[in-house]
C-alpha atoms as a PDB file:
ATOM      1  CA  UNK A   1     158.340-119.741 157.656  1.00  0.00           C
ATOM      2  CA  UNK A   2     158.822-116.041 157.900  1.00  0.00           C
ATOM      3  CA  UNK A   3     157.616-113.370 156.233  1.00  0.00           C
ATOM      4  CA  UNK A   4     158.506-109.782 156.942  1.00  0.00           C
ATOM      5  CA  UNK A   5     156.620-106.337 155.746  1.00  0.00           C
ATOM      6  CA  UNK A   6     159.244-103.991 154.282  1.00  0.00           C
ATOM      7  CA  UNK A   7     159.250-100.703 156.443  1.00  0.00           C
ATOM      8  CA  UNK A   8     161.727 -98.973 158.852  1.00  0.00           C
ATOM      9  CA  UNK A   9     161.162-101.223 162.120  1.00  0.00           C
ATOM     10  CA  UNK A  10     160.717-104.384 159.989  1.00  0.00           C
ATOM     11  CA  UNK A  11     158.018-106.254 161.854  1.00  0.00           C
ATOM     12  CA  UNK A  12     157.210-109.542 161.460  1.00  0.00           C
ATOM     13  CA  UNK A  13     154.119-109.984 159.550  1.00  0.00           C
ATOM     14  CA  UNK A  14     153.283-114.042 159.964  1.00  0.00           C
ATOM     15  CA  UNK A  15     155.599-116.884 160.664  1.00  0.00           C
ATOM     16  CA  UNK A  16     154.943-120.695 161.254  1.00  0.00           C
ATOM     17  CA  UNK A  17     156.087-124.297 161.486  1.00  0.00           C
ATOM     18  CA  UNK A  18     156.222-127.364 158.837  1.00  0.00           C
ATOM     19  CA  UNK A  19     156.670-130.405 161.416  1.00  0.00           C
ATOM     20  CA  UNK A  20     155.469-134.206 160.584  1.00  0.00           C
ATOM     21  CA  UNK A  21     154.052-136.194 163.648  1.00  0.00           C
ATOM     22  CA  UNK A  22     156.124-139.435 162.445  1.00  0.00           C
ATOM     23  CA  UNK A  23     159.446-138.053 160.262  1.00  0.00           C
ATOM     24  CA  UNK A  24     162.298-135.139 160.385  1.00  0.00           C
ATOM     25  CA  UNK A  25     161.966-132.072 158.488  1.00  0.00           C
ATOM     26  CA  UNK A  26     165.475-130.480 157.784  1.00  0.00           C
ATOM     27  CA  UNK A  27     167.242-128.913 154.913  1.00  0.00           C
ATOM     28  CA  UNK A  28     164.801-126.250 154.109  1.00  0.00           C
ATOM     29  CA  UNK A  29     164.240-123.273 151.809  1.00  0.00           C
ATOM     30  CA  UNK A  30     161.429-120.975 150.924  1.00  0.00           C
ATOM     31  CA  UNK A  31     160.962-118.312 148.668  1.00  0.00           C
ATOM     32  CA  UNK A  32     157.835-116.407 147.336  1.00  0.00           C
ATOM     33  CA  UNK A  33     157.346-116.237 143.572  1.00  0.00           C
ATOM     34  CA  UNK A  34     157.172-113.044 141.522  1.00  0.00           C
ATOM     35  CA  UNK A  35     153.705-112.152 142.690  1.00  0.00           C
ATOM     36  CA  UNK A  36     155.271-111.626 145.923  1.00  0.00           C
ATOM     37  CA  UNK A  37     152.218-112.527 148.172  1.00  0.00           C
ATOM     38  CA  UNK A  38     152.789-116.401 147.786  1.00  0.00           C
ATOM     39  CA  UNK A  39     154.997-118.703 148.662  1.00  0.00           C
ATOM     40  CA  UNK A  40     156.781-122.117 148.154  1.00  0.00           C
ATOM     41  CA  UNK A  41     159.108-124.211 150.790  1.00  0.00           C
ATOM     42  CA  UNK A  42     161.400-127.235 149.687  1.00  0.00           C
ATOM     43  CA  UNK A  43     162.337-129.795 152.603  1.00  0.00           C
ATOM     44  CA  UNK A  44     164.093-133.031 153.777  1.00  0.00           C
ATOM     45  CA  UNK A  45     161.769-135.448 155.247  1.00  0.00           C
ATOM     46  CA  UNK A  46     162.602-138.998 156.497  1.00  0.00           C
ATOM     47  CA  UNK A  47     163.017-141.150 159.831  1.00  0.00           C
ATOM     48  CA  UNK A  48     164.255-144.485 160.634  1.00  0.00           C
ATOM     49  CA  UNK A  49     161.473-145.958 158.665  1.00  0.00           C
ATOM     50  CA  UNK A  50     161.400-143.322 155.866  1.00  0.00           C
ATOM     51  CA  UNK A  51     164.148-143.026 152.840  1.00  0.00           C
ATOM     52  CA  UNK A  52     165.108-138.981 152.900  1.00  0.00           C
ATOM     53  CA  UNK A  53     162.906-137.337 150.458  1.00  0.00           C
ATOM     54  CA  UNK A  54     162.532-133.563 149.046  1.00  0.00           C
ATOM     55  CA  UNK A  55     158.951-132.735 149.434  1.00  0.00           C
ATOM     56  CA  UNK A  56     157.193-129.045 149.171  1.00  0.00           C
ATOM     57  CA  UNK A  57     154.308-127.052 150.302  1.00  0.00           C
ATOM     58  CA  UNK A  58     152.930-123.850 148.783  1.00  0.00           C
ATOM     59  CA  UNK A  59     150.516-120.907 150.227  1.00  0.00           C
ATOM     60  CA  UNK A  60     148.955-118.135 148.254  1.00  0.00           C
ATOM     61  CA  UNK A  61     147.710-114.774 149.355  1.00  0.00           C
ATOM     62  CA  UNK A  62     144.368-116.585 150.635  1.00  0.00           C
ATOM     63  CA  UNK A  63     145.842-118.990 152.601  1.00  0.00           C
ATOM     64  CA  UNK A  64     145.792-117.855 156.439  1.00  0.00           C
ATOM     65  CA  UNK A  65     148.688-116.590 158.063  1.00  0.00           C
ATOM     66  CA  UNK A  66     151.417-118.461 159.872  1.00  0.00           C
ATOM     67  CA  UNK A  67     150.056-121.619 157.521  1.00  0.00           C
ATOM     68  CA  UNK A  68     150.970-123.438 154.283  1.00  0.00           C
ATOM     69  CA  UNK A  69     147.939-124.657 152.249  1.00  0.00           C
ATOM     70  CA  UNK A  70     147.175-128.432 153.099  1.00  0.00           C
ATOM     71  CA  UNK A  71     148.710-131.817 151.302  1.00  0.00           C
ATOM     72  CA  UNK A  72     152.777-131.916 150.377  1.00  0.00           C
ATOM     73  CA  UNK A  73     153.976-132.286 147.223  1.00  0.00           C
ATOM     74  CA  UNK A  74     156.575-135.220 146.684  1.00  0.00           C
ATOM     75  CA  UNK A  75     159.691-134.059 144.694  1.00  0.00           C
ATOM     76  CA  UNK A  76     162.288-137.586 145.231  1.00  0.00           C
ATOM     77  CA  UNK A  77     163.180-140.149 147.251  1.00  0.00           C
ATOM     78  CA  UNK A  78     166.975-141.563 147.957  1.00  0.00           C
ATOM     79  CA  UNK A  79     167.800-145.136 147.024  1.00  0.00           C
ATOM     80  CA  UNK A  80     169.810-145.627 149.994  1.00  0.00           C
ATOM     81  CA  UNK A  81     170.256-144.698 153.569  1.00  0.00           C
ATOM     82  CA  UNK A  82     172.739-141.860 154.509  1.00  0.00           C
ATOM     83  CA  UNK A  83     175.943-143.484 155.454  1.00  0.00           C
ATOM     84  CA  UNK A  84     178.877-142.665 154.977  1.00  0.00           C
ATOM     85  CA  UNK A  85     182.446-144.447 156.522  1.00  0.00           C
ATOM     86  CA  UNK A  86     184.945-143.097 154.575  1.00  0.00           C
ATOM     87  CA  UNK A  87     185.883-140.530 157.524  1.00  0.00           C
ATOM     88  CA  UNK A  88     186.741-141.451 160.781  1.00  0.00           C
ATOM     89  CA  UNK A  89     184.139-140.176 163.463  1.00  0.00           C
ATOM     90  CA  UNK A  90     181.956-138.526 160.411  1.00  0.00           C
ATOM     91  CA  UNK A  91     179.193-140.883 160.474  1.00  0.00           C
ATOM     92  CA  UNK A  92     179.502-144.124 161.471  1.00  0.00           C
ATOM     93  CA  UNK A  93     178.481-143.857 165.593  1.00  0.00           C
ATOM     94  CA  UNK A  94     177.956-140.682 164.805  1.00  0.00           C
ATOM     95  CA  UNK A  95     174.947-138.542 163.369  1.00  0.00           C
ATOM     96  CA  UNK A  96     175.809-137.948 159.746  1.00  0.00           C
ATOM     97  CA  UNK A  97     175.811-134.469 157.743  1.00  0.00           C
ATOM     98  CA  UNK A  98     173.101-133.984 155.009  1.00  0.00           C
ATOM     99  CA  UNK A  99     174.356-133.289 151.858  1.00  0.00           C
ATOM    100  CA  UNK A 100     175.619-129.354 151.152  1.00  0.00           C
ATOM    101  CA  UNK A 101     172.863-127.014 150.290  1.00  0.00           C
ATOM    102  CA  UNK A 102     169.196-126.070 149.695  1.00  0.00           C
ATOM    103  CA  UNK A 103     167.891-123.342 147.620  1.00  0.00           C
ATOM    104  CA  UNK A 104     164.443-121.646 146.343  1.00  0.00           C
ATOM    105  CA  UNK A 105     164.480-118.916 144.338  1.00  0.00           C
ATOM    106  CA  UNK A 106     161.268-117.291 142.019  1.00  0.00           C
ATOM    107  CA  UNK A 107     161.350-117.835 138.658  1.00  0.00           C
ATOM    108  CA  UNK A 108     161.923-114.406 137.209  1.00  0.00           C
ATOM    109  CA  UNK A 109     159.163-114.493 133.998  1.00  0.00           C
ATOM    110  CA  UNK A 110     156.328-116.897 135.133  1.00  0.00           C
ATOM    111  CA  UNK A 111     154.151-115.390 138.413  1.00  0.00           C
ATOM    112  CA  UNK A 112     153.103-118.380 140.691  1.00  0.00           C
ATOM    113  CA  UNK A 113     156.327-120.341 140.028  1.00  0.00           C
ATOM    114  CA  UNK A 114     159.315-120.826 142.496  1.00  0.00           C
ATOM    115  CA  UNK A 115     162.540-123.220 141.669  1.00  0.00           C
ATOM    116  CA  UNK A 116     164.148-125.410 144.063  1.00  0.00           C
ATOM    117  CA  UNK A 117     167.594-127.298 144.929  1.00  0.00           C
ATOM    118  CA  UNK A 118     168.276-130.112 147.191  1.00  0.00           C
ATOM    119  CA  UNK A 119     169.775-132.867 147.937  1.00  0.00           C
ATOM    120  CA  UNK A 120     169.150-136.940 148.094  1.00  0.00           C
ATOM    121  CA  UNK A 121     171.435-139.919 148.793  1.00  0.00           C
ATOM    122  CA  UNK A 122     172.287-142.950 146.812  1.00  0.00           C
ATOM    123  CA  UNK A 123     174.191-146.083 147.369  1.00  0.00           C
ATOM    124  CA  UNK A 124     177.533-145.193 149.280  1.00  0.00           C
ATOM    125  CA  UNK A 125     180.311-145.748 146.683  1.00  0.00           C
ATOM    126  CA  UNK A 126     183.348-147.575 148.314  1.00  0.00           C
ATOM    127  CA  UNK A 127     182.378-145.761 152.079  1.00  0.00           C
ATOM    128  CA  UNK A 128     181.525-141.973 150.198  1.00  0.00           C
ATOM    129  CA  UNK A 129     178.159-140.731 150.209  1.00  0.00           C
ATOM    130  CA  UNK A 130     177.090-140.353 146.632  1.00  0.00           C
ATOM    131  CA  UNK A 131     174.793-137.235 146.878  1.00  0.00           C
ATOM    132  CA  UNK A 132     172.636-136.472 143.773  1.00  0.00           C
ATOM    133  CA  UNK A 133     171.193-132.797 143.048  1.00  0.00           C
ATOM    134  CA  UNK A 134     167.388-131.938 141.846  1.00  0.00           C
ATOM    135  CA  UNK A 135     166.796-128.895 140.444  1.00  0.00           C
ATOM    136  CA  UNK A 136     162.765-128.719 140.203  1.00  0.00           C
ATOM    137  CA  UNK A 137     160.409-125.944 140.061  1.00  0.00           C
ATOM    138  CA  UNK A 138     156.830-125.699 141.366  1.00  0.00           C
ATOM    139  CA  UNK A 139     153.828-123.752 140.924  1.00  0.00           C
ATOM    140  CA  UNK A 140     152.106-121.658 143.930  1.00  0.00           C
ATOM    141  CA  UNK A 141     148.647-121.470 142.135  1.00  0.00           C
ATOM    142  CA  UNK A 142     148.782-117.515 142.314  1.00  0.00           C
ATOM    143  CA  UNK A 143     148.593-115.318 139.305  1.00  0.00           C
ATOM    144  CA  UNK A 144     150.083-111.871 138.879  1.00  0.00           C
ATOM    145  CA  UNK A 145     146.749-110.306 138.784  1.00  0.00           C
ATOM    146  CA  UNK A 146     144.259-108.280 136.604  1.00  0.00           C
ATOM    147  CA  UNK A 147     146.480-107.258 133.510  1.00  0.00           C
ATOM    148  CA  UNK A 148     146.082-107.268 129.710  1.00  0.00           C
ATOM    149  CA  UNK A 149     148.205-106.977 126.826  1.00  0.00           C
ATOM    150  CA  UNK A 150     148.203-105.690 123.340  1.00  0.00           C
ATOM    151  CA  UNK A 151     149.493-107.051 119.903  1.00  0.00           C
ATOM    152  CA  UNK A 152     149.307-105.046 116.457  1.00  0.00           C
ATOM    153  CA  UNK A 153     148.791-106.887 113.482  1.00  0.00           C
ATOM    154  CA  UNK A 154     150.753-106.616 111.060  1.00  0.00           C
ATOM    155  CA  UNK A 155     153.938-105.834 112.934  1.00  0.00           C
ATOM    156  CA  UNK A 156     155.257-103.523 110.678  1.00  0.00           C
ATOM    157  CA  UNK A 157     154.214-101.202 107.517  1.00  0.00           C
ATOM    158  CA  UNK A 158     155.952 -99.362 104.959  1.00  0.00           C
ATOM    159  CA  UNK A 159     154.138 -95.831 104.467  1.00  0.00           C
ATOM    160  CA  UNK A 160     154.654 -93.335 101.834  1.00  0.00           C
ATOM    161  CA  UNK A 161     154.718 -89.871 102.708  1.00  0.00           C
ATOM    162  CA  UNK A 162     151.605 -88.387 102.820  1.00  0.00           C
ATOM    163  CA  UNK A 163     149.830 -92.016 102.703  1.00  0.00           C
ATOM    164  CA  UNK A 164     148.124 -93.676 105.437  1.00  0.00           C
ATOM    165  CA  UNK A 165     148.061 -96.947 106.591  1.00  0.00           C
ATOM    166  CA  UNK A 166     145.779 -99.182 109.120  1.00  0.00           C
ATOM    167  CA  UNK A 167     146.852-101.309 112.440  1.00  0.00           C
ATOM    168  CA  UNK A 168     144.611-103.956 114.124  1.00  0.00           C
ATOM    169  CA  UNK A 169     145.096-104.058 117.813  1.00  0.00           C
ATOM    170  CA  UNK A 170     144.060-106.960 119.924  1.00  0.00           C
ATOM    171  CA  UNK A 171     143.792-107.326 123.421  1.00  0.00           C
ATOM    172  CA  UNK A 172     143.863-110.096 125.390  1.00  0.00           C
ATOM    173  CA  UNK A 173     142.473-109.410 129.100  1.00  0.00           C
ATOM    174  CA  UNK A 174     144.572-112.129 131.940  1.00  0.00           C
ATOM    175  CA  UNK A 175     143.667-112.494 135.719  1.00  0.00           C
ATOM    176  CA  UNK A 176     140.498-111.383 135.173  1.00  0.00           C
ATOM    177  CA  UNK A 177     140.830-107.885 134.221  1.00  0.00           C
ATOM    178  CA  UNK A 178     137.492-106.871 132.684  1.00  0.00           C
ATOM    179  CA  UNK A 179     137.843-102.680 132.670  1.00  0.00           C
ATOM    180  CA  UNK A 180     138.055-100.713 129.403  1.00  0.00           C
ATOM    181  CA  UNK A 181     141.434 -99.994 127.449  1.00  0.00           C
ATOM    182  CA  UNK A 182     142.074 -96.378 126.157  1.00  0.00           C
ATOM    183  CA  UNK A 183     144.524 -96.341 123.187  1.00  0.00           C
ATOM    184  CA  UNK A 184     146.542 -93.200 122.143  1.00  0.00           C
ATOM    185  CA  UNK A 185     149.204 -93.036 119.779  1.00  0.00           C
ATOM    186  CA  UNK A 186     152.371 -91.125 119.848  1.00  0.00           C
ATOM    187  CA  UNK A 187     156.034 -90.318 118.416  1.00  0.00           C
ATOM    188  CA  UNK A 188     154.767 -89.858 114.977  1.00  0.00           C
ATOM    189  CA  UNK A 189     156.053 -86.947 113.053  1.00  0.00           C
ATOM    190  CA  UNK A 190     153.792 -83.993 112.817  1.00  0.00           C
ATOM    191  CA  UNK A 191     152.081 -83.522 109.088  1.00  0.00           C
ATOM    192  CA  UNK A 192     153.770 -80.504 107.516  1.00  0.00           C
ATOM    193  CA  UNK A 193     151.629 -77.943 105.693  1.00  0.00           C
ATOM    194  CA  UNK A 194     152.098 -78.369 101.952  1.00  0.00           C
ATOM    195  CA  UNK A 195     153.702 -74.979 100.914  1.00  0.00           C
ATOM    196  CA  UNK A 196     150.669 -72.814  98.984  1.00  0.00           C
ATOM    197  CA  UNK A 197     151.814 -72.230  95.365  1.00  0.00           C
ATOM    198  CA  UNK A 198     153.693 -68.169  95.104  1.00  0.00           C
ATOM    199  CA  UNK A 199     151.165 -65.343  94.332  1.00  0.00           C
ATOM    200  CA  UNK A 200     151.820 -64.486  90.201  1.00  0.00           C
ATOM    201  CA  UNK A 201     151.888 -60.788  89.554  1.00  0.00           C
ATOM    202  CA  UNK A 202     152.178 -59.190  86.025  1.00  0.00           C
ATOM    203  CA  UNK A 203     155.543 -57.532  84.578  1.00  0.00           C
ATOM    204  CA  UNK A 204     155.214 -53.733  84.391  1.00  0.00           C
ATOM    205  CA  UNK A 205     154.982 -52.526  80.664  1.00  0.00           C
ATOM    206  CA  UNK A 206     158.355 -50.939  79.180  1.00  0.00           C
ATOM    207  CA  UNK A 207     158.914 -47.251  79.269  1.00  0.00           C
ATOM    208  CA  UNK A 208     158.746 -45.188  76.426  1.00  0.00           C
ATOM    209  CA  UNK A 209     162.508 -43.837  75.858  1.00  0.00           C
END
């Protein structure tokens, strides 16, 4: 796990290790969600005693550097060994190949939330591996912050000219954002003046011929 601070020289801000003191860890992937200061990584983890599974861990901004928070989350197991003896020399006596890919990626709408891809076996199919996908999506715990957001009510109102009309806004305060809201309004046409009614002035008598 490595996370790096953007800047010209690039230095490594905190990196560390997932390991198991009884299983393999392989396959991984890790990707913060949209919050940016959290993070989730998706793994393979099995042994000779232990199906291959996809498991995850998270960390949030709290969490201390180089770690992941404790306990794993459990994603699948396989329902079969990897084996594979289709090809010659490609697994049998040999150490097989897991599967073709691992992704994480943050779920572009929801802060806290990062999706996953990997890989687990089931039964070999006439000597071919029969790898199945999982697509799966967890959440970090972390929120985007203080924020708040507005809604009018009603939507939408027809005005005539020179009428007014009257908007309820609500606002509903998220992450704990408690501080005040100035509202301002603008893009509306400025009021003309109404045009003052002509000065009357009286016709001059004839002239006498």
């Amino acid at each position: 796990m490595v996370r790096i601070r953007a800047s010209l020289a690039s230095p490594i801000v905190q990196q560390g290790q997932v390991a198991s003191a009884t299983d393999f860890i392989w396959n991984a992937a890790i990707s913060p969600s949209i919050v940016g200061s959290d993070a989730a990584i998706f793994y393979n983890r099995g042994s000779a005693s232990q199906l291959a599974m996809i498991a995850a861990q998270s960390r949030t901004s709290s969490t201390p550097n180089g770690t992941m928070d404790p306990g794993e989350v459990q994603l699948g197991t396989s329902s079969a060994a990897d084996q594979e003896n289709a090809f010659q020399d490609n697994c049998t006596t040999n150490p097989c190949r897991w599967g073709d890919y691992s992704g994480a990626s943050p779920d572009p709408l929801n802060a806290g939330v990062v999706w996953g891809s990997n890989q687990l076996m089931g039964t070999p199919f006439f000597g071919y591996a029969q790898w199945t996908t999982r697509n799966f999506a967890i959440t970090t715990g972390a929120s985007a912050g203080p924020d708040f957001g507005l809604a009018a009510s009603p939507s939408n109102q027809t005005v005539i000219v020179g009428s007014a009309t009257t908007y309820t806004i609500n606002i509903s305060r998220t992450g704990g954002f408690t501080g005040a809201v100035a509202l301002t309004s603008s893009g509306a046409r400025p009021e003309r003046p109404r045009p003052s009614a002509p000065a009357l002035r009286a016709a001059p008598p004839p002239r006498s011929p």
